[in-house]
C-alpha atoms as a PDB file:
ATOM      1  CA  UNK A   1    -159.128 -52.695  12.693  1.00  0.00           C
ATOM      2  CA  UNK A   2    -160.456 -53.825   9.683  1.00  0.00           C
ATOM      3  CA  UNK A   3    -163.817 -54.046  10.690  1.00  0.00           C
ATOM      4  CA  UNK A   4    -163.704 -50.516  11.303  1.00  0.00           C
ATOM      5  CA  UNK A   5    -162.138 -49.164   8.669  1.00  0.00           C
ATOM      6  CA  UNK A   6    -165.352 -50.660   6.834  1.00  0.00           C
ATOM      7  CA  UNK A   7    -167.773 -49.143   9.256  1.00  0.00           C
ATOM      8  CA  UNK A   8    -165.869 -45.532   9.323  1.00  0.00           C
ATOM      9  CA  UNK A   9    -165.854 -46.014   5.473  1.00  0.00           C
ATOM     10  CA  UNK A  10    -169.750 -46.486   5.706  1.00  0.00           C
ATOM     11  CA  UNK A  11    -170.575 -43.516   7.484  1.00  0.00           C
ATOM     12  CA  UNK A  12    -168.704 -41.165   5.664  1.00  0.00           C
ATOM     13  CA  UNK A  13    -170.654 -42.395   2.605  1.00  0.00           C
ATOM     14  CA  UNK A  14    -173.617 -41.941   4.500  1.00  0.00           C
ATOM     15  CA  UNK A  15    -172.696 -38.119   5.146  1.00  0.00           C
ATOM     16  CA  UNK A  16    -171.939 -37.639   1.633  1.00  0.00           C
ATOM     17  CA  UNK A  17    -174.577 -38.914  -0.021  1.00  0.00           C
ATOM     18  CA  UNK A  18    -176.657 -35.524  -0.094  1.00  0.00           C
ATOM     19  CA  UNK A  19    -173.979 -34.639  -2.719  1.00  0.00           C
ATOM     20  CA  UNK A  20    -175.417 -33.354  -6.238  1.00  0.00           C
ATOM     21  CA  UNK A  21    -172.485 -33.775  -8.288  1.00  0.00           C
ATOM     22  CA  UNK A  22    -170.891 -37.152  -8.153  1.00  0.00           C
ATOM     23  CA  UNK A  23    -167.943 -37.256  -5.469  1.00  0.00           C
ATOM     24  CA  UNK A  24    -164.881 -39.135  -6.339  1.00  0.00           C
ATOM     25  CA  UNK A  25    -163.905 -41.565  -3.731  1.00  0.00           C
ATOM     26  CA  UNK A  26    -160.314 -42.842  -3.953  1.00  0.00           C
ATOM     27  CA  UNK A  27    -159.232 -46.077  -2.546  1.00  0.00           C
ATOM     28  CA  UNK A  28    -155.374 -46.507  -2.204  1.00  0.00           C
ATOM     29  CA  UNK A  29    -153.836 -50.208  -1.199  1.00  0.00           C
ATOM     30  CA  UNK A  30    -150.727 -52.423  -1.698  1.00  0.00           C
ATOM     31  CA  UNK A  31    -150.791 -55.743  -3.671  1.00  0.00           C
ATOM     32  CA  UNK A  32    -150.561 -57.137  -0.438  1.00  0.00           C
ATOM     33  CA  UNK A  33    -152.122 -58.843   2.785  1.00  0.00           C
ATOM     34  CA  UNK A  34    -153.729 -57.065   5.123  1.00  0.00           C
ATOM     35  CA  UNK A  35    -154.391 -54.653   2.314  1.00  0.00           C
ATOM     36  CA  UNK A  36    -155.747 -56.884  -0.246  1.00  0.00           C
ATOM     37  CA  UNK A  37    -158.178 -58.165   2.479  1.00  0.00           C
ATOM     38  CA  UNK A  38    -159.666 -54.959   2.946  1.00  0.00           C
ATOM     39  CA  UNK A  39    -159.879 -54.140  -0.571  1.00  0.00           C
ATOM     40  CA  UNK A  40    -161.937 -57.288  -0.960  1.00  0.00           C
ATOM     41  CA  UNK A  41    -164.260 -56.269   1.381  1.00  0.00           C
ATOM     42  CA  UNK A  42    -164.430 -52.982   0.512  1.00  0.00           C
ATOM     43  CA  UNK A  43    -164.890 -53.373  -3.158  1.00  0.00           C
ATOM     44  CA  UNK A  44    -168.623 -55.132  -2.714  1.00  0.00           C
ATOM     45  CA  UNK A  45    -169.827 -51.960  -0.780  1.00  0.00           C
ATOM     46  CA  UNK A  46    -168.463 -49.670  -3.542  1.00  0.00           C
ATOM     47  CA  UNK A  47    -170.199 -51.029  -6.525  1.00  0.00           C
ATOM     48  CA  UNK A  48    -173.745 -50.328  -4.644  1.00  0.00           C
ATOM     49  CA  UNK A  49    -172.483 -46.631  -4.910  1.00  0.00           C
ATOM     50  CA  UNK A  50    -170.784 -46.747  -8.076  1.00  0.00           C
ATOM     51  CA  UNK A  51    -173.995 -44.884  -9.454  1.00  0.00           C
ATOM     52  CA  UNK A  52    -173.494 -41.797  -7.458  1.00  0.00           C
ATOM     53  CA  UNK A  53    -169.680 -41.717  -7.040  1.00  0.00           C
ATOM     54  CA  UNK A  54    -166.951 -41.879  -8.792  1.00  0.00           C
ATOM     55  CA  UNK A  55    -164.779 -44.721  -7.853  1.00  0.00           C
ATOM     56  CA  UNK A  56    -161.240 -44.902  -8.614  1.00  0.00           C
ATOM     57  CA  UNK A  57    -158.287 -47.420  -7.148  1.00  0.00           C
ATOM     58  CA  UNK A  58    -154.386 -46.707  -7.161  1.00  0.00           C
ATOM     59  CA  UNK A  59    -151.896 -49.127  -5.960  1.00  0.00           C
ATOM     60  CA  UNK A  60    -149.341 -47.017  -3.514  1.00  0.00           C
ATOM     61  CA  UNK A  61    -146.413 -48.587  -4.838  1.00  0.00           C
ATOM     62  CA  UNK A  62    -147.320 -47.892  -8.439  1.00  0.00           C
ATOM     63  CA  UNK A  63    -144.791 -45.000  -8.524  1.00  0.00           C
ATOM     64  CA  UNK A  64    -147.037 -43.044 -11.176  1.00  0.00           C
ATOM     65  CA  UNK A  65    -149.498 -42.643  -7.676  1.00  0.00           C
ATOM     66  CA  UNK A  66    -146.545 -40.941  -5.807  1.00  0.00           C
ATOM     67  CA  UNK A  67    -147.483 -37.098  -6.479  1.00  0.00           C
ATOM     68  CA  UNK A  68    -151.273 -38.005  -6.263  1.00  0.00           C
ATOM     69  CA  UNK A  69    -150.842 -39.243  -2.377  1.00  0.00           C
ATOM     70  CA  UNK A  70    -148.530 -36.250  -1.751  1.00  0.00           C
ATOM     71  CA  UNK A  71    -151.026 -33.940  -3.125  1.00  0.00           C
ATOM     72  CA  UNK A  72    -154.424 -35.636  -1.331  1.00  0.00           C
ATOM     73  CA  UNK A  73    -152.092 -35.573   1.675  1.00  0.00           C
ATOM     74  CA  UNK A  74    -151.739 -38.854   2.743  1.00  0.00           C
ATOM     75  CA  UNK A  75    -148.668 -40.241   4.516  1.00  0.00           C
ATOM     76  CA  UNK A  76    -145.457 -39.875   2.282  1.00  0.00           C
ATOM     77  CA  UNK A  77    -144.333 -43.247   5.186  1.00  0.00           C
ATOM     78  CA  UNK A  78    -145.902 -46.592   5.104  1.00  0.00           C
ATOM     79  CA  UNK A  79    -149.848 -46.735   4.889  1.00  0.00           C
ATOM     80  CA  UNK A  80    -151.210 -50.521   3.982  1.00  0.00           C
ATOM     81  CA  UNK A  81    -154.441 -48.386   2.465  1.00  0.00           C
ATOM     82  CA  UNK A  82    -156.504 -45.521   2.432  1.00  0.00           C
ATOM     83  CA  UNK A  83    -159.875 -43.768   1.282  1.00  0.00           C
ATOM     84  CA  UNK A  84    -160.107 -40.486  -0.030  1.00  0.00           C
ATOM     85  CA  UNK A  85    -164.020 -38.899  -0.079  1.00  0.00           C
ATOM     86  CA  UNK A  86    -163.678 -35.699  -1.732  1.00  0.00           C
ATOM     87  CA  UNK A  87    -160.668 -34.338  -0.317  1.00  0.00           C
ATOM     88  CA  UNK A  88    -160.878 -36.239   3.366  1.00  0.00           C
ATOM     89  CA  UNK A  89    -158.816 -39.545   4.236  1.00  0.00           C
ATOM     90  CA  UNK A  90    -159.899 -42.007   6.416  1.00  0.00           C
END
């Protein structure tokens, strides 16, 4: 699962990447395993983009991030992470 979060991740940069204003990309995990896993491997791909995107991470327990996931439309119910392109989660 993992492995394709990263590759999903990967082609949605890929059909983004047209973009002329800088898109923000939002990455949304927990402080824990799996999700720190994934943010570890997901981290290394973002800072090759970090030029044409604007990158931002929120921890979903952080209960300032509450409205923000409500309002992208994520899962209100446990999610271990998430990424936001624009206004599209994967």
């Amino acid at each position: 699962m993992k492995l394709r979060l990263v590759l999903i991740f990967i082609i949605a940069i890929g059909s983004v990447s047209c973009a002329s204003n800088k898109t923000d990309i939002s990455i949304f995990y927990k402080e824990k395993n799996p999700s720190q896993q994934v943010l570890a491997k997901v981290k290394p791909l973002l800072t090759d983009y970090s030029h044409s995107y604007k990158i931002h991470y929120y921890n979903i327990e952080d209960e300032e991030n509450s409205e923000l996931i409500k309002n992208m439309g994520l899962p209100e119910t446990h999610f271990p992470f998430a990424v936001v392109i624009g206004d599209k989660f994967f």
